[in-house]
N, C-alpha and C. Protein backbone atom coordinates (compact mmCIF):
# COMPACT_ATOMS: atom_id res chain seq x y z
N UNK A 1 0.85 -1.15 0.00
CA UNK A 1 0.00 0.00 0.00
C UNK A 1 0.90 1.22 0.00
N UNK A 2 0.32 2.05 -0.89
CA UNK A 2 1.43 3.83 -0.95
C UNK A 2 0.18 4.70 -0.10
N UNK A 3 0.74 5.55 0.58
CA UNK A 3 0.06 6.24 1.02
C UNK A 3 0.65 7.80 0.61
N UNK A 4 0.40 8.65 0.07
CA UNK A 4 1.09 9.97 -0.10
C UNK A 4 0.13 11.73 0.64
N UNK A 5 0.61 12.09 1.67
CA UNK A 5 -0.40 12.89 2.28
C UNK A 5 0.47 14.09 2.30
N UNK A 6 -0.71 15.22 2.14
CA UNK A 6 0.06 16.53 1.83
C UNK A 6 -0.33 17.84 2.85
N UNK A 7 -2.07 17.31 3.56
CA UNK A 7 -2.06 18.28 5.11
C UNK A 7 -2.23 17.10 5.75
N UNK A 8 -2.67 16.07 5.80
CA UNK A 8 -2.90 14.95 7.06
C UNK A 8 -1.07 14.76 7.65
N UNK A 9 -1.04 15.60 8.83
CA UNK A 9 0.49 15.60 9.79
C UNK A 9 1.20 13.53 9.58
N UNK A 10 2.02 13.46 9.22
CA UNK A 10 2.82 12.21 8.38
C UNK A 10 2.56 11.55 10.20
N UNK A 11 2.64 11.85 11.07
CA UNK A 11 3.05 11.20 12.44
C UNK A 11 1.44 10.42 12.78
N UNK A 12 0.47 11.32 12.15
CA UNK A 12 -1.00 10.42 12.50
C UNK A 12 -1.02 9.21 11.53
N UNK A 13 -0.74 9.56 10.09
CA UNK A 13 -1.09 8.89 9.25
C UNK A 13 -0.09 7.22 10.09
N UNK A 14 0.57 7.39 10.38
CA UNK A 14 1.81 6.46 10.66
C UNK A 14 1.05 5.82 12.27
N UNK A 15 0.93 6.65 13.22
CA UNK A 15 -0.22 5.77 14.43
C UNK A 15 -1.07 5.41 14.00
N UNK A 16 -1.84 5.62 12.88
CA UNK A 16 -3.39 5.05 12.87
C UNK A 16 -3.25 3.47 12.04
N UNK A 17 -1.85 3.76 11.26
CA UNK A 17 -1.78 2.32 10.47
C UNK A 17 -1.33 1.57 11.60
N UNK A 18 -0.27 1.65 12.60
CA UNK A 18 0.12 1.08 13.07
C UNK A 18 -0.86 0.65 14.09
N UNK A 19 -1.70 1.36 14.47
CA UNK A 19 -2.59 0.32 15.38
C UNK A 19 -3.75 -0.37 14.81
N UNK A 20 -3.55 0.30 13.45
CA UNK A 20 -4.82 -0.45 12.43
C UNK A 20 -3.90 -1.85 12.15
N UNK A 21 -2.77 -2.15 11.68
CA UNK A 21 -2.17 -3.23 11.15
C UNK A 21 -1.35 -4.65 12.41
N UNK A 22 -1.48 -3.96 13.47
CA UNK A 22 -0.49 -4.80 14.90
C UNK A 22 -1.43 -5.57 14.74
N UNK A 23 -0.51 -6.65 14.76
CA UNK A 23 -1.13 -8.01 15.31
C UNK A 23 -0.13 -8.36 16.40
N UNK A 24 0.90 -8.25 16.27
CA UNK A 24 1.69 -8.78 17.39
C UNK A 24 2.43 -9.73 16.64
N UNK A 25 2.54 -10.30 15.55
CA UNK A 25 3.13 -11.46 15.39
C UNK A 25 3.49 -11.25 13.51
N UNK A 26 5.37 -11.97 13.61
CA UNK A 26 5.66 -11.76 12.50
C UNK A 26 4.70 -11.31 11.24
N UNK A 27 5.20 -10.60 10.82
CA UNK A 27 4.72 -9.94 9.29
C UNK A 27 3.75 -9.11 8.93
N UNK A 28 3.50 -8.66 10.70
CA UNK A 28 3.03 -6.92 11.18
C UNK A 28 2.69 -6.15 9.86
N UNK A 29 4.50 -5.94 9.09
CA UNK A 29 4.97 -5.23 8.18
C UNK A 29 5.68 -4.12 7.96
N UNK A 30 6.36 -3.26 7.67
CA UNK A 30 6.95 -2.08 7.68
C UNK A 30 6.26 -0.92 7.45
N UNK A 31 6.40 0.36 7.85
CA UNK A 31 6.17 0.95 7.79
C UNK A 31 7.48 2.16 7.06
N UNK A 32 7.66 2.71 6.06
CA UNK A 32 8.34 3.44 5.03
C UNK A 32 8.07 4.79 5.36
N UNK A 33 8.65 5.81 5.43
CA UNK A 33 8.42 7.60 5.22
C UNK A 33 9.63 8.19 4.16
N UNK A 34 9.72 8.50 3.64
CA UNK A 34 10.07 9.37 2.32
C UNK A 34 9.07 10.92 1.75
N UNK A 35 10.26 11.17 1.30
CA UNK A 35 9.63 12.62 0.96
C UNK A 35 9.37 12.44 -0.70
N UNK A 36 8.43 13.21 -0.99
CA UNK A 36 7.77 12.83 -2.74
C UNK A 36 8.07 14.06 -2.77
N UNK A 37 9.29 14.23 -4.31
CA UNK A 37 9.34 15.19 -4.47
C UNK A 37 8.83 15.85 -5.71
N UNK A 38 7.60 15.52 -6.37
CA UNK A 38 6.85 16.49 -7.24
C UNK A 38 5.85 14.96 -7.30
N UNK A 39 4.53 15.19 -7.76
CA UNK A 39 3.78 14.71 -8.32
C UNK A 39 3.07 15.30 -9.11
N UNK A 40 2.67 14.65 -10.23
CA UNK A 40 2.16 15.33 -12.04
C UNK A 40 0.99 14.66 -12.51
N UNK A 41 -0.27 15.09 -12.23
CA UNK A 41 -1.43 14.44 -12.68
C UNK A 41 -1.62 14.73 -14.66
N UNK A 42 -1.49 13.46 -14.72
CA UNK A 42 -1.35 13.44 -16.12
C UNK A 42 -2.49 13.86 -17.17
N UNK A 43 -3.45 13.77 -16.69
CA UNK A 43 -4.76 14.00 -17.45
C UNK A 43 -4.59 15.57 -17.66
N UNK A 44 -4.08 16.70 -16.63
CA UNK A 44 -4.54 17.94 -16.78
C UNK A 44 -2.80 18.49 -16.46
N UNK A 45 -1.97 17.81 -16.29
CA UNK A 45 -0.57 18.52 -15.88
C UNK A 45 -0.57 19.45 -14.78
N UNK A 46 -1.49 19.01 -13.94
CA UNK A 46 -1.26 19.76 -12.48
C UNK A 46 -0.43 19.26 -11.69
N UNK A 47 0.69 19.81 -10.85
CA UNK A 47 1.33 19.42 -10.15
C UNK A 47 1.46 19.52 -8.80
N UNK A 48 2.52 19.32 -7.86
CA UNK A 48 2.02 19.55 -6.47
C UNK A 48 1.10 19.00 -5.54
N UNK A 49 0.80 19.86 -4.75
CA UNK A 49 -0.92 19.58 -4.44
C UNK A 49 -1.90 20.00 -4.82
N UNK A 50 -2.07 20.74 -6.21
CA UNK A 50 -3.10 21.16 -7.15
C UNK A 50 -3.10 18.96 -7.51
N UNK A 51 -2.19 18.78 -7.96
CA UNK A 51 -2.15 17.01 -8.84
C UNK A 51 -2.73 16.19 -7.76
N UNK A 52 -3.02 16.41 -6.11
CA UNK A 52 -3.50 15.49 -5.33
C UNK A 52 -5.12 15.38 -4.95
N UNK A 53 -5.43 17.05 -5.39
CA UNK A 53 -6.86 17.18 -5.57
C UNK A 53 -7.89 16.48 -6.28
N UNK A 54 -8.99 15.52 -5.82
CA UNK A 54 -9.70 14.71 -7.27
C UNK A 54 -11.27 16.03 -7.22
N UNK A 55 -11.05 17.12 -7.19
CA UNK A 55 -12.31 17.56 -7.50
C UNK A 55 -12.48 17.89 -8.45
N UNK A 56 -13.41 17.55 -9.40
CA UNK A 56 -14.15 17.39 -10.67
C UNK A 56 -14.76 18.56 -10.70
């Protein structure tokens, strides 16, 4: 699963999986943070967080 968030604070998004995904027992899974550095919605060439917006 990718998750990419641009106002939801990166530290919630990261507690809520982690108590959504604990089981306690091998293969839990990892949890990844990286920084995205441009995204380009291809249909209209918006970028940023104009490209994360789906309002029609």
């Amino acid at each position: 699963m990718d998750i990419v968030v641009s106002k939801v604070p990166v530290r919630s998004v990261i507690e809520t999986a982690k108590n959504v995904l604990y089981t306690g027992h091998i293969g839990d899974g990892k949890i990844f943070v990286y920084d995205v550095e441009n995204v380009v919605k291809v249909r209209t060439g918006e970028e940023g967080y104009d490209a994360l917006q789906d309002v029609e």
